[in-house]
C-alpha atoms as a PDB file:
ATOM      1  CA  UNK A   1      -6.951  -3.874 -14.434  1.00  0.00           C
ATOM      2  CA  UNK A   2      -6.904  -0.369 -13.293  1.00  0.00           C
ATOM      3  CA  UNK A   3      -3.702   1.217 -12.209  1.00  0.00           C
ATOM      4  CA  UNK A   4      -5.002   1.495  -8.988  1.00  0.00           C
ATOM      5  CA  UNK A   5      -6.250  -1.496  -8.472  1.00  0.00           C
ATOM      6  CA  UNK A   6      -3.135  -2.790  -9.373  1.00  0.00           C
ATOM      7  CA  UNK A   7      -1.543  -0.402  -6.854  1.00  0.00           C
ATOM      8  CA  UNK A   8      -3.820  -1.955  -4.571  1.00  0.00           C
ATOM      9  CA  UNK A   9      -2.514  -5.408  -4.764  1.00  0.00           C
ATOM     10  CA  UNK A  10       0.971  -4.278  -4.127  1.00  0.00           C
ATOM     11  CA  UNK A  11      -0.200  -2.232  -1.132  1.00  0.00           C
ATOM     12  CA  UNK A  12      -1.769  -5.754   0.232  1.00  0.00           C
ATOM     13  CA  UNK A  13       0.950  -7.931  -0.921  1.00  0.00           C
ATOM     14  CA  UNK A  14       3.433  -5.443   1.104  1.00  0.00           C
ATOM     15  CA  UNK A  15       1.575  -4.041   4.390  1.00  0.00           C
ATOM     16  CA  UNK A  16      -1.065  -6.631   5.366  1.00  0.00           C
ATOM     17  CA  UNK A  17       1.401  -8.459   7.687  1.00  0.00           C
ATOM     18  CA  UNK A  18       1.496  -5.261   9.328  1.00  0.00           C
ATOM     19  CA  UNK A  19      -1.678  -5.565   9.852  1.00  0.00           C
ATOM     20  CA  UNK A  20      -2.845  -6.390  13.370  1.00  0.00           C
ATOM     21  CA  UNK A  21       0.715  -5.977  14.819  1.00  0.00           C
ATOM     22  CA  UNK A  22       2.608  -2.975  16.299  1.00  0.00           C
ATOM     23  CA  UNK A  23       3.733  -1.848  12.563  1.00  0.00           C
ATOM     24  CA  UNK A  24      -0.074  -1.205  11.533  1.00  0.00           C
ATOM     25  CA  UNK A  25       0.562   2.612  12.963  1.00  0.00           C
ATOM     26  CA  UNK A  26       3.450   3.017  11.113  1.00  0.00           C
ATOM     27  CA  UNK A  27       1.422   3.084   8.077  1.00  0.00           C
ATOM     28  CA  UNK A  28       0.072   6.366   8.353  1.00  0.00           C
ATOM     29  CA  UNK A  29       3.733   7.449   8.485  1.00  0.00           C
ATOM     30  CA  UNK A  30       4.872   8.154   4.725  1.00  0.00           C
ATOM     31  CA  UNK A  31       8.502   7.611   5.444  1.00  0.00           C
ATOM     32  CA  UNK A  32       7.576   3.767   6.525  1.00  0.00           C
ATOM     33  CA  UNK A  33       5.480   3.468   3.588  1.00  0.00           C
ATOM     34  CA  UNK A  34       8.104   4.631   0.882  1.00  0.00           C
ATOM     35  CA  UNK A  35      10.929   2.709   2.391  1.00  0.00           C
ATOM     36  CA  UNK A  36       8.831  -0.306   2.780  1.00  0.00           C
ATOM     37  CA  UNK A  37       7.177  -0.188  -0.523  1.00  0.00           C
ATOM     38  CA  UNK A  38      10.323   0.939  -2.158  1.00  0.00           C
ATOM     39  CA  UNK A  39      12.245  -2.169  -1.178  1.00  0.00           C
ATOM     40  CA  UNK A  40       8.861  -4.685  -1.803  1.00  0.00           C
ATOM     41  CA  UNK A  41       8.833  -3.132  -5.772  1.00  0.00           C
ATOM     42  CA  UNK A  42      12.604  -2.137  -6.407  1.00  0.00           C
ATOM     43  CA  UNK A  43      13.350   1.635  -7.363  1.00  0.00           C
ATOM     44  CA  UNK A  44      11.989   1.421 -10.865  1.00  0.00           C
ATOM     45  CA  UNK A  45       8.684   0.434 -10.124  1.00  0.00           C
ATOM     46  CA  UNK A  46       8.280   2.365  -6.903  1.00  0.00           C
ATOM     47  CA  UNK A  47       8.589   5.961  -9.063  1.00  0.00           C
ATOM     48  CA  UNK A  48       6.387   4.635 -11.474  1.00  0.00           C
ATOM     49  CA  UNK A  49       3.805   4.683  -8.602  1.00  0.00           C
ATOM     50  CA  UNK A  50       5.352   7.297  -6.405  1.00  0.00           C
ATOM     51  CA  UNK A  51       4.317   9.386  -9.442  1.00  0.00           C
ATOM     52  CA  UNK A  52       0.881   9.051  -9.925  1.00  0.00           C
ATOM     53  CA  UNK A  53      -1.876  11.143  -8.718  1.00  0.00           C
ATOM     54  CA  UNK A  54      -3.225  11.416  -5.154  1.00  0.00           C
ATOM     55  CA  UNK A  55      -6.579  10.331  -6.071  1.00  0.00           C
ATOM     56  CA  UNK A  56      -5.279   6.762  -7.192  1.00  0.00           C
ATOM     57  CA  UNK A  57      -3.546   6.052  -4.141  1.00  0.00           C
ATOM     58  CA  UNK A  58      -6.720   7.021  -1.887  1.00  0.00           C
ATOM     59  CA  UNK A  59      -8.737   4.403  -4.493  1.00  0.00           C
ATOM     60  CA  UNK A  60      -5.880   1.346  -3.639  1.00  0.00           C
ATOM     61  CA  UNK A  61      -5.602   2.713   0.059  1.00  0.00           C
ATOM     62  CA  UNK A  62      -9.521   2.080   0.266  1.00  0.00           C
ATOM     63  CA  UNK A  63      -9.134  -1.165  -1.896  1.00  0.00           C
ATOM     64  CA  UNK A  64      -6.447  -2.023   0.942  1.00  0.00           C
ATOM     65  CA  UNK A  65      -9.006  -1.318   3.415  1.00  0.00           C
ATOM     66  CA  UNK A  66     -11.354  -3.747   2.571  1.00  0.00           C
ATOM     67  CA  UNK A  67      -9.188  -6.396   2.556  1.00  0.00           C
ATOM     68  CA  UNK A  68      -7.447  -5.729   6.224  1.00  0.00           C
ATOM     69  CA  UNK A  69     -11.052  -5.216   7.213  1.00  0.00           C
ATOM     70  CA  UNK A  70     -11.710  -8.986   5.996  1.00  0.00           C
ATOM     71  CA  UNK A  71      -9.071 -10.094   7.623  1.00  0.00           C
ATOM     72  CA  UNK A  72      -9.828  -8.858  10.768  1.00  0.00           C
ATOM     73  CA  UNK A  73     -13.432 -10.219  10.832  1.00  0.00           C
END
């Protein structure tokens, strides 16, 4: 599993009940995204991800994307 993918699965597991509701703005809004994600993987695991490389969040974001688009469909 790719680190990105496995990014991915944590973006899911934490935002896709946002999907859908009044929330699902908020996560184009990095504050709401660290805080939230922060408190979903603990402080340890969020730097481990807060420090990798721009490209490998787009690749989860887009993984996260295809899943939210499922849902909605």
């Amino acid at each position: 599993m790719t680190v990105s993918f496995e990014l991915a699965e944590h973006l899911i597991n934490c935002f896709m009940d946002d999907v859908g509701t009044e929330s699902e703005r908020k996560l184009h809004e990095d504050s709401y995204v660290k805080k939230k994600l922060k408190k979903h993987l603990g402080n340890k695991d969020f730097d481990k991800y807060d420090a990798l490389k721009e490209h490998v969040w787009k690749d989860a974001w887009r993984e996260f994307d295809k899943v939210a688009i499922n849902k909605n469909t």
